[in-house]
PDB file of N, CA and C in Angstrom:
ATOM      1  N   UNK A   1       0.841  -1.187   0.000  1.00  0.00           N
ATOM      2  CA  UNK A   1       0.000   0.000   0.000  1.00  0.00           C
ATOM      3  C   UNK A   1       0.885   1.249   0.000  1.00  0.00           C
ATOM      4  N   UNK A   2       0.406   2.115  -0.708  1.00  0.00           N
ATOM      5  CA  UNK A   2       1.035   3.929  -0.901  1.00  0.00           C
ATOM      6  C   UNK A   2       1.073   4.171   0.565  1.00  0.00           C
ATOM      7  N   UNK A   3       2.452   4.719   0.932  1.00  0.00           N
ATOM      8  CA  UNK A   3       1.866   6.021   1.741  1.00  0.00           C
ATOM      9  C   UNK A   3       2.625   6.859   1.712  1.00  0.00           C
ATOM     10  N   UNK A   4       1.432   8.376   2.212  1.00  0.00           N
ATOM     11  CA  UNK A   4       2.079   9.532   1.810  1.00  0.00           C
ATOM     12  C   UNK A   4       3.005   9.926   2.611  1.00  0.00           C
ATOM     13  N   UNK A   5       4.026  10.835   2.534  1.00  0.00           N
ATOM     14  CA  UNK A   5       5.381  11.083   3.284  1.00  0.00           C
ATOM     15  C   UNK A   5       4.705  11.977   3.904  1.00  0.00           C
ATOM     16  N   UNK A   6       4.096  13.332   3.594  1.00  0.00           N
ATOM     17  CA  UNK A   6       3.680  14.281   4.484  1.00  0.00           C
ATOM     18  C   UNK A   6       2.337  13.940   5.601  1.00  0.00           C
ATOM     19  N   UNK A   7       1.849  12.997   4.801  1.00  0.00           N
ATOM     20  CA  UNK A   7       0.445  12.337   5.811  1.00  0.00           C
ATOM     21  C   UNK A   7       0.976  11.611   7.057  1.00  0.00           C
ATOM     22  N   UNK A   8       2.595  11.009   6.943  1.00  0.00           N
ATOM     23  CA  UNK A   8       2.697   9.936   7.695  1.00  0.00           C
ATOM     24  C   UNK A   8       3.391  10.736   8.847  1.00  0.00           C
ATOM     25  N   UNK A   9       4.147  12.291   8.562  1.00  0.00           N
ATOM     26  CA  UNK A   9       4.781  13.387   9.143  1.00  0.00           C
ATOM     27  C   UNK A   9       3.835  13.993   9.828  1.00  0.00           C
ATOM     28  N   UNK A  10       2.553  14.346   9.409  1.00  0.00           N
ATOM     29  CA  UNK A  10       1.577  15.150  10.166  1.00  0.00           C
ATOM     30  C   UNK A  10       1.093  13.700  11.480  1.00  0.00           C
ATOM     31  N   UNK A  11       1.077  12.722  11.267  1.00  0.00           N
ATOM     32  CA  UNK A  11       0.432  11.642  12.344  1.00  0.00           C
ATOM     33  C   UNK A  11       1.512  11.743  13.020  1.00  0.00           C
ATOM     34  N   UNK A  12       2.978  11.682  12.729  1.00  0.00           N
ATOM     35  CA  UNK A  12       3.576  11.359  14.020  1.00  0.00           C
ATOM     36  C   UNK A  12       3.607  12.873  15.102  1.00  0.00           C
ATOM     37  N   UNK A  13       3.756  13.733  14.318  1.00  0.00           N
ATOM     38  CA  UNK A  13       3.776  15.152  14.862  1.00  0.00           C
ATOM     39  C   UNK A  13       2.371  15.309  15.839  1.00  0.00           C
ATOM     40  N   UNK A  14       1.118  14.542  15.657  1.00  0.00           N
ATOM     41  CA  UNK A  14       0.008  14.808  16.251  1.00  0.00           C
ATOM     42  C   UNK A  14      -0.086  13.495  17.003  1.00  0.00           C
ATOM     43  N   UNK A  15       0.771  12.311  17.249  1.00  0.00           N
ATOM     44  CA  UNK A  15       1.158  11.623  17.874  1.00  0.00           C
ATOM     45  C   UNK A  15       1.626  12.061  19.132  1.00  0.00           C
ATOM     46  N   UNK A  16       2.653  12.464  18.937  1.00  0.00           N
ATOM     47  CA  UNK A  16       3.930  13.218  19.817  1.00  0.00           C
ATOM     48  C   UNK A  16       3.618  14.551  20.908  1.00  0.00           C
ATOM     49  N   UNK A  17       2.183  15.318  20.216  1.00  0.00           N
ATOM     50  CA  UNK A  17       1.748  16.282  20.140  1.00  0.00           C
ATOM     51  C   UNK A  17       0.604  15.437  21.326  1.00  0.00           C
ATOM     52  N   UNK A  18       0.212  14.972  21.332  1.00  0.00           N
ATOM     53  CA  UNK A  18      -0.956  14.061  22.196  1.00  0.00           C
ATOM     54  C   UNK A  18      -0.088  13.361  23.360  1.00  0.00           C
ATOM     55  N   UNK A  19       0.672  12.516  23.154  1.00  0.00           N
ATOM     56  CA  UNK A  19       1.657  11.831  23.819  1.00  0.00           C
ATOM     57  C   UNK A  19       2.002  12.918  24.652  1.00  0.00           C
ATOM     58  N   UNK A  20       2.637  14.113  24.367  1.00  0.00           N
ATOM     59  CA  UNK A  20       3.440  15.205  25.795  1.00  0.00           C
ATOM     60  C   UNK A  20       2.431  15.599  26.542  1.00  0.00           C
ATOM     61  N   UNK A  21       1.013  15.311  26.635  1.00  0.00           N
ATOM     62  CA  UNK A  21      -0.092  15.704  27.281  1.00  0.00           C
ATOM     63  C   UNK A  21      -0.657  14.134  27.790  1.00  0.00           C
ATOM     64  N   UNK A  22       0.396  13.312  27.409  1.00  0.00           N
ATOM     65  CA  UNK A  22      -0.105  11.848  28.740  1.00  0.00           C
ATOM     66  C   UNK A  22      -1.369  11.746  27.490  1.00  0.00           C
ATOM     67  N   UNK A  23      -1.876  12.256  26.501  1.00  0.00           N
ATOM     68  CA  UNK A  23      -3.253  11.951  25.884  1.00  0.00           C
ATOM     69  C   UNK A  23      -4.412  12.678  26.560  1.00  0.00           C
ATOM     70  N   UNK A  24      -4.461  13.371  27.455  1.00  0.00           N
ATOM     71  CA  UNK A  24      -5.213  13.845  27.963  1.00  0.00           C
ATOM     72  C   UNK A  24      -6.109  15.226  26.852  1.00  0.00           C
ATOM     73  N   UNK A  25      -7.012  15.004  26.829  1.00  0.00           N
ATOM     74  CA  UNK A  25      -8.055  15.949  25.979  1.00  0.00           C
ATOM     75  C   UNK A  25      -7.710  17.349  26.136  1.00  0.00           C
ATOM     76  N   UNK A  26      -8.119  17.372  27.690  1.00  0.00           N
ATOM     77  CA  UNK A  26      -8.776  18.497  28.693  1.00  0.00           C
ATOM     78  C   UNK A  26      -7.204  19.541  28.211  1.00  0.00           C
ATOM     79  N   UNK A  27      -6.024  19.035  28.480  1.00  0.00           N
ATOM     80  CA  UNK A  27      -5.281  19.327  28.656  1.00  0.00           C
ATOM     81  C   UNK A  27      -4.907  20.445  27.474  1.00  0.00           C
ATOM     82  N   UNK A  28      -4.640  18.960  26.268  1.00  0.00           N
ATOM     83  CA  UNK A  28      -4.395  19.589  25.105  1.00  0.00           C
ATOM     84  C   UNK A  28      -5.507  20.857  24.657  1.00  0.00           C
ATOM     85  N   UNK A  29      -6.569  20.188  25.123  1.00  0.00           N
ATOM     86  CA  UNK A  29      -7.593  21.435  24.425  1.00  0.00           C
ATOM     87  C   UNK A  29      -7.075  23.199  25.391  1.00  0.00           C
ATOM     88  N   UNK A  30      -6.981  23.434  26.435  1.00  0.00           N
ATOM     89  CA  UNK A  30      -6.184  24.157  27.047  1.00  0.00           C
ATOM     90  C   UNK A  30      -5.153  24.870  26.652  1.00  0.00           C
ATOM     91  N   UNK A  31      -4.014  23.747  26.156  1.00  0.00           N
ATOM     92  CA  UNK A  31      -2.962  24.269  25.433  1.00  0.00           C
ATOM     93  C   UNK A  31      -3.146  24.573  23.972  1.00  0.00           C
ATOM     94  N   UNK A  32      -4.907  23.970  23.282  1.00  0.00           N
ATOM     95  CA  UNK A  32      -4.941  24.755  21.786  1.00  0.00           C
ATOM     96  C   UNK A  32      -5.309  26.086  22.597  1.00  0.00           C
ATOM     97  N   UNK A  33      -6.218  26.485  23.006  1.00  0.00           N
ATOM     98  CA  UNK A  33      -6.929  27.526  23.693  1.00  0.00           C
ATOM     99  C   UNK A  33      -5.488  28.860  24.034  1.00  0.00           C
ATOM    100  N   UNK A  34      -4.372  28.363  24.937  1.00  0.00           N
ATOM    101  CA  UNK A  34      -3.407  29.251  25.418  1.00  0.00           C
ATOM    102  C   UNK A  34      -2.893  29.657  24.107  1.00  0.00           C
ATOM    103  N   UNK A  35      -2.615  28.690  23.099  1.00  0.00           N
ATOM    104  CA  UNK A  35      -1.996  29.433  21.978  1.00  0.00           C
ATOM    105  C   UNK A  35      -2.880  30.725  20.928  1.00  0.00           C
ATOM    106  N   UNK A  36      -3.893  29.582  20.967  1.00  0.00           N
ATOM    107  CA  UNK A  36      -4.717  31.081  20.288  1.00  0.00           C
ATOM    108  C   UNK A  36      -4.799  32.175  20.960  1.00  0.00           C
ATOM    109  N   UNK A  37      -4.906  32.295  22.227  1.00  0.00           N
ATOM    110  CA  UNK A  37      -4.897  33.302  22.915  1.00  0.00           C
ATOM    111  C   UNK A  37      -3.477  34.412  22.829  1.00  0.00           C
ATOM    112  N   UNK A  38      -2.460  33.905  22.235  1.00  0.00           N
ATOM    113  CA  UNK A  38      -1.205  33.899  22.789  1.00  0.00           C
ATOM    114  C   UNK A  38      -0.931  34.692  21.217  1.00  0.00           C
ATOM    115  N   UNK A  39      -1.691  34.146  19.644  1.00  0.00           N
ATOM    116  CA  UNK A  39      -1.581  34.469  18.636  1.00  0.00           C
ATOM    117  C   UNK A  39      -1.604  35.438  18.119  1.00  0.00           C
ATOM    118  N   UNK A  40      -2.383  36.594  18.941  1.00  0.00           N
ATOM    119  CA  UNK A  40      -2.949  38.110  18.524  1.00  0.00           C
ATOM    120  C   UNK A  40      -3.689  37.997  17.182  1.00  0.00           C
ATOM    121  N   UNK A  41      -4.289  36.731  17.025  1.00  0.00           N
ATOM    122  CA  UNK A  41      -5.178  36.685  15.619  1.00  0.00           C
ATOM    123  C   UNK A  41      -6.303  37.164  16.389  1.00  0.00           C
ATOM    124  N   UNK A  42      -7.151  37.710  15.304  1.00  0.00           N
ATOM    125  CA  UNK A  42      -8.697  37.682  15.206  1.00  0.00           C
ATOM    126  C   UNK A  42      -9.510  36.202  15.186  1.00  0.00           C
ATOM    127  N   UNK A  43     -10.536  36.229  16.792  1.00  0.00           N
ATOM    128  CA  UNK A  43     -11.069  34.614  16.434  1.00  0.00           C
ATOM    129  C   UNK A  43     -11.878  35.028  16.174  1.00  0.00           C
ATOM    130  N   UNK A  44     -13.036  34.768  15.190  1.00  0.00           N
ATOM    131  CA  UNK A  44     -14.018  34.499  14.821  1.00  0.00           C
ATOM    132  C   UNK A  44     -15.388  33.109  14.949  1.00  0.00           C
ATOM    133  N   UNK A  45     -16.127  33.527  14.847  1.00  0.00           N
ATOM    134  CA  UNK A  45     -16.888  32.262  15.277  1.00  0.00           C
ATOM    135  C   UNK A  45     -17.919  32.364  13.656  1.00  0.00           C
ATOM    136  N   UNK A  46     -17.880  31.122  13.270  1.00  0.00           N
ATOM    137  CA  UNK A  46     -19.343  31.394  12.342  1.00  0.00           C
ATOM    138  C   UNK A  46     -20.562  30.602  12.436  1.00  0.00           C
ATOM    139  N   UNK A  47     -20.379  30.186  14.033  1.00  0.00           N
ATOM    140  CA  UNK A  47     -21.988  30.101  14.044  1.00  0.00           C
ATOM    141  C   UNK A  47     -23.366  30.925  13.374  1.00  0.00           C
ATOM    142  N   UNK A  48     -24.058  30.425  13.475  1.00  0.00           N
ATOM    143  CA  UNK A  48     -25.184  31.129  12.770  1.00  0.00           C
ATOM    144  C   UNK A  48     -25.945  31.716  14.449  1.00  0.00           C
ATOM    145  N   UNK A  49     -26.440  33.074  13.876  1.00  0.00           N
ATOM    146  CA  UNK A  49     -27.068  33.969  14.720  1.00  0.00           C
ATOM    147  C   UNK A  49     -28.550  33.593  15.131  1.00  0.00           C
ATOM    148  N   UNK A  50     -28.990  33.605  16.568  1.00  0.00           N
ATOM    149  CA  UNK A  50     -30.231  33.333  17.041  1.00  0.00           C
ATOM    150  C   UNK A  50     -30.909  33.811  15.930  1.00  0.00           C
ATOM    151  N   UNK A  51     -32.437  32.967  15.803  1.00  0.00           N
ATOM    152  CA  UNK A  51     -33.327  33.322  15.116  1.00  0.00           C
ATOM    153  C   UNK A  51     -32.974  33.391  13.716  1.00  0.00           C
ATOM    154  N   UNK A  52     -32.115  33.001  13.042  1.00  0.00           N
ATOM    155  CA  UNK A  52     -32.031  32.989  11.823  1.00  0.00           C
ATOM    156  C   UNK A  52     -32.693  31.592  11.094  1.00  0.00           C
ATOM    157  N   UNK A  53     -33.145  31.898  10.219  1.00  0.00           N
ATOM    158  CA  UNK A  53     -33.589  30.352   9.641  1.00  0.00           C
ATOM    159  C   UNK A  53     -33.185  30.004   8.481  1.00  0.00           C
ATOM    160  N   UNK A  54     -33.050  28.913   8.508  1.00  0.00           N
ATOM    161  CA  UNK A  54     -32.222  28.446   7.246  1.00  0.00           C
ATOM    162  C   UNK A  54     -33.197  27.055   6.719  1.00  0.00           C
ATOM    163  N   UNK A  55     -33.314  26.234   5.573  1.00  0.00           N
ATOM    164  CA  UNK A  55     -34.014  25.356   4.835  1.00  0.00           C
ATOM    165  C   UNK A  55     -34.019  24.377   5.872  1.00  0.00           C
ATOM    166  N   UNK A  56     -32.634  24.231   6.580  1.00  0.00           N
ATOM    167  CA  UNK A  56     -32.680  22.688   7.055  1.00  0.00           C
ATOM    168  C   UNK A  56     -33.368  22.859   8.669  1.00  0.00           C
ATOM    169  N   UNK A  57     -32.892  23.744   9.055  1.00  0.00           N
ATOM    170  CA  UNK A  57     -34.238  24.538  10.786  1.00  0.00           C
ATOM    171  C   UNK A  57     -35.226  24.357  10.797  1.00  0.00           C
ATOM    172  N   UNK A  58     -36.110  23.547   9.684  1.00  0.00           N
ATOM    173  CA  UNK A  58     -37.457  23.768   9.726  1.00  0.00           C
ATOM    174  C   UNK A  58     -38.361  24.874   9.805  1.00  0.00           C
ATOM    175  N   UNK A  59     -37.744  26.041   9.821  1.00  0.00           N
ATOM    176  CA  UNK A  59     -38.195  27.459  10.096  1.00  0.00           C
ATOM    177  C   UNK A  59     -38.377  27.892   8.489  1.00  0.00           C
ATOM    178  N   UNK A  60     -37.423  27.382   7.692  1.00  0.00           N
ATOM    179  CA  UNK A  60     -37.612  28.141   6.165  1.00  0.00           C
ATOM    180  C   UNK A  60     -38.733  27.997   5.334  1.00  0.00           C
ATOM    181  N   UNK A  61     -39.322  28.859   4.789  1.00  0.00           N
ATOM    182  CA  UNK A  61     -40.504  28.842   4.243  1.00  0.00           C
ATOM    183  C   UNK A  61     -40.068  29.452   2.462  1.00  0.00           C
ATOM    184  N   UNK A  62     -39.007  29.756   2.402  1.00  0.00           N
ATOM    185  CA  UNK A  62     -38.700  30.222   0.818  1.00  0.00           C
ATOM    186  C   UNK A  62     -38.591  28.647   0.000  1.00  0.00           C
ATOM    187  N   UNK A  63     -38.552  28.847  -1.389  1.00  0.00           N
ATOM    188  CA  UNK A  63     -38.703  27.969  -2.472  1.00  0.00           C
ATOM    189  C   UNK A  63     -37.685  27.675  -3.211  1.00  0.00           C
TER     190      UNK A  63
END
């Protein structure tokens, strides 16, 4: 079977990346959280806004 060199580079990196956190979720999710925080990016969210309706909400009534 193929495998890709960069596919097999990103698993061990998110291996390794899981592994220094014992595997722990809570943890890692924390340490994604500190970095974004840490990034000075703009976060954005694109949830959709209360009360909006869309086809699949059952709320849509357009055609």
């Amino acid at each position: 079977m193929w495998k890709d060199e960069i596919v097999e580079e990103i698993h061990q990196i998110r291996e390794a990346y899981a592994k220094s956190f014992n595997y722990d979720l809570n943890a890692i999710f924390e340490d994604l959280r500190k970095k974004q925080a840490e990034s000075g990016r703009e976060v954005v969210t694109l949830s959709r806004q209360p009360g909006v309706k869309t086809r699949w909400s059952g709320g849509y009534l357009g055609g």
